[in-house]
Protein backbone atom coordinates (compact mmCIF):
# COMPACT_ATOMS: atom_id res chain seq x y z
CA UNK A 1 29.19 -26.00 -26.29
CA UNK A 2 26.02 -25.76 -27.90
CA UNK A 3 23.03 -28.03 -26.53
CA UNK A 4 19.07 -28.48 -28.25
CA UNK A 5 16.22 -29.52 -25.90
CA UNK A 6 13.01 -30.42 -28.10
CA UNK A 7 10.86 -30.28 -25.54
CA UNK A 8 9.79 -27.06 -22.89
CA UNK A 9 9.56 -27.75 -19.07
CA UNK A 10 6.86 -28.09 -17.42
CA UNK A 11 5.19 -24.60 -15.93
CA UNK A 12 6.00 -24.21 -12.30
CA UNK A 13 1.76 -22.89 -11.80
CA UNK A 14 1.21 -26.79 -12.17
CA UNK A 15 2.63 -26.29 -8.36
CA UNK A 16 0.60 -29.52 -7.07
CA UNK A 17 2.44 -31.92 -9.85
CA UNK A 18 5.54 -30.25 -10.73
CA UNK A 19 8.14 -32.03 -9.10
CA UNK A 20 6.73 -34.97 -10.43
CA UNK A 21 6.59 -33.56 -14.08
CA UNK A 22 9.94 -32.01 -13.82
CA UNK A 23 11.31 -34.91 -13.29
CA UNK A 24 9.45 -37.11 -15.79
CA UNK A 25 10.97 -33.97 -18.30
CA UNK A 26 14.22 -34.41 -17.17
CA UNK A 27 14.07 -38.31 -17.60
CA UNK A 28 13.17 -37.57 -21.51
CA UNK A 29 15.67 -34.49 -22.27
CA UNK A 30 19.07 -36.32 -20.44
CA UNK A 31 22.27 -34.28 -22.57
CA UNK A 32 24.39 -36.79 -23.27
CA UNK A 33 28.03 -34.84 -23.88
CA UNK A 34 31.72 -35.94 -22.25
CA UNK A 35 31.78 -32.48 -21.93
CA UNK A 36 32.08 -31.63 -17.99
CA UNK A 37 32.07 -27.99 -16.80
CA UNK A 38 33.33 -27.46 -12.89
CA UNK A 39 34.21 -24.12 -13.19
CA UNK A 40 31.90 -21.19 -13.39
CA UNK A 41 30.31 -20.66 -16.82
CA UNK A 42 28.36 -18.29 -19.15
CA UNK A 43 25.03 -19.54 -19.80
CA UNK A 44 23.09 -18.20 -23.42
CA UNK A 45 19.62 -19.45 -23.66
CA UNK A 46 16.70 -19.24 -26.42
CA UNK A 47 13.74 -20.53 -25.07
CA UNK A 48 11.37 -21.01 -28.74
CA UNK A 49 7.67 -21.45 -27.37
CA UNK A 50 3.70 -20.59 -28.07
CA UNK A 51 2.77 -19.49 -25.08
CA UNK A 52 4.12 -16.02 -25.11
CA UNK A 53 2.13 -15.41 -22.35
CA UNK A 54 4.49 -17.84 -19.78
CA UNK A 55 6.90 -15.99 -17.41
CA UNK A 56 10.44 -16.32 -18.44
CA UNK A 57 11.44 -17.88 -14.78
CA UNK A 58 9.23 -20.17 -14.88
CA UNK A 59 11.67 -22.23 -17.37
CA UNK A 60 14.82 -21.99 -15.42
CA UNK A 61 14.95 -24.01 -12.58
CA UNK A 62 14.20 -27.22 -14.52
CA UNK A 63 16.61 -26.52 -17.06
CA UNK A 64 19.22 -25.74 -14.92
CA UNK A 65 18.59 -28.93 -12.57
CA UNK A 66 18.17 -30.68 -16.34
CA UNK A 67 22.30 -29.62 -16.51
CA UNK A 68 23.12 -31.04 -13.98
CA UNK A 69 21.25 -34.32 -13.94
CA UNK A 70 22.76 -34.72 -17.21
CA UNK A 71 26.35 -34.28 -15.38
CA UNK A 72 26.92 -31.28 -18.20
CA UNK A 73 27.50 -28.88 -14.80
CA UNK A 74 28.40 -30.13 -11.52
CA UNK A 75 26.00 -27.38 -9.62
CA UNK A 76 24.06 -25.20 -10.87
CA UNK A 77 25.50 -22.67 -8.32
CA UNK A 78 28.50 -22.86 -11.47
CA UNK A 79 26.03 -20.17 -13.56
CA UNK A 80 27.59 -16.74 -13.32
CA UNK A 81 26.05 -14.95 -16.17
CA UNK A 82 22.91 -15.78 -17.95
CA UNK A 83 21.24 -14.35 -20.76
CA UNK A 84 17.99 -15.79 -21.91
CA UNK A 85 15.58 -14.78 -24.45
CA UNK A 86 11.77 -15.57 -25.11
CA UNK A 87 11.03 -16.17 -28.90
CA UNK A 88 7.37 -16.82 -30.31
CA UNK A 89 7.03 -19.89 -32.48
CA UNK A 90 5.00 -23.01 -32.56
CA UNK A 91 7.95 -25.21 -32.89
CA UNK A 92 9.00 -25.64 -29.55
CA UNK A 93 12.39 -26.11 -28.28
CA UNK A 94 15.14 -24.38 -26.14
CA UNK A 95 18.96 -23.76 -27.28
CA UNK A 96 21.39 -23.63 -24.65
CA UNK A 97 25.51 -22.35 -25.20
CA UNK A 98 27.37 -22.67 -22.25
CA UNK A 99 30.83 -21.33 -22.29
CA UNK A 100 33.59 -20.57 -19.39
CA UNK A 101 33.41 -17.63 -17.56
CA UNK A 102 35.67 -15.22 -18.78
CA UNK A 103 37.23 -14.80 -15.19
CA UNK A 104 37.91 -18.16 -14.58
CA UNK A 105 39.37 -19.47 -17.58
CA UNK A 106 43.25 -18.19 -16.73
């Protein structure tokens, strides 16, 4: 299942307001899918941005709570790989594939 996010999360150095913008974020970018994963998955992530500059981690936790928010995972405890990649552009965005995890799906 592929998934497009127009919009980055907020940076986690905005310490002070960032539970407050995370969830503002998460209000905007709901995923609206039937699709329900309750099993452990596979996780592929592109994360398109200016900032080059921005630690890598500092986009995961609000994307993963963004999953399951949106009821795509029940927990993000679910995410047994994860493979994300930083890509320099000025149109912002992040594309998420989340498959099952190969040892789960028999």
């Amino acid at each position: 299942m592929k998934f497009k996010i127009d919009e980055l999360p907020p940076s986690t150095n905005q310490l002070k307001y960032y539970n407050s913008l995370k969830q503002n974020w998460i209000k905007r970018n709901l995923i609206k899918t039937n699709k329900k994963f309750s099993k452990p998955i596979s996780l592929k992530m592109k994360i398109y941005t200016s900032n080059i500059r921005r630690d890598i981690d500092n986009f995961l936790k609000a994307i993963f709570d963004l999953l399951e928010k949106s009821s795509v995972i029940r927990n993000d405890n679910l995410i047994y790989k994860l493979e994300v990649e930083k890509i320099k552009s000025q149109n912002e965005c992040i594309e998420l594939e989340i498959r099952p995890y190969p040892l789960f799906t028999k």
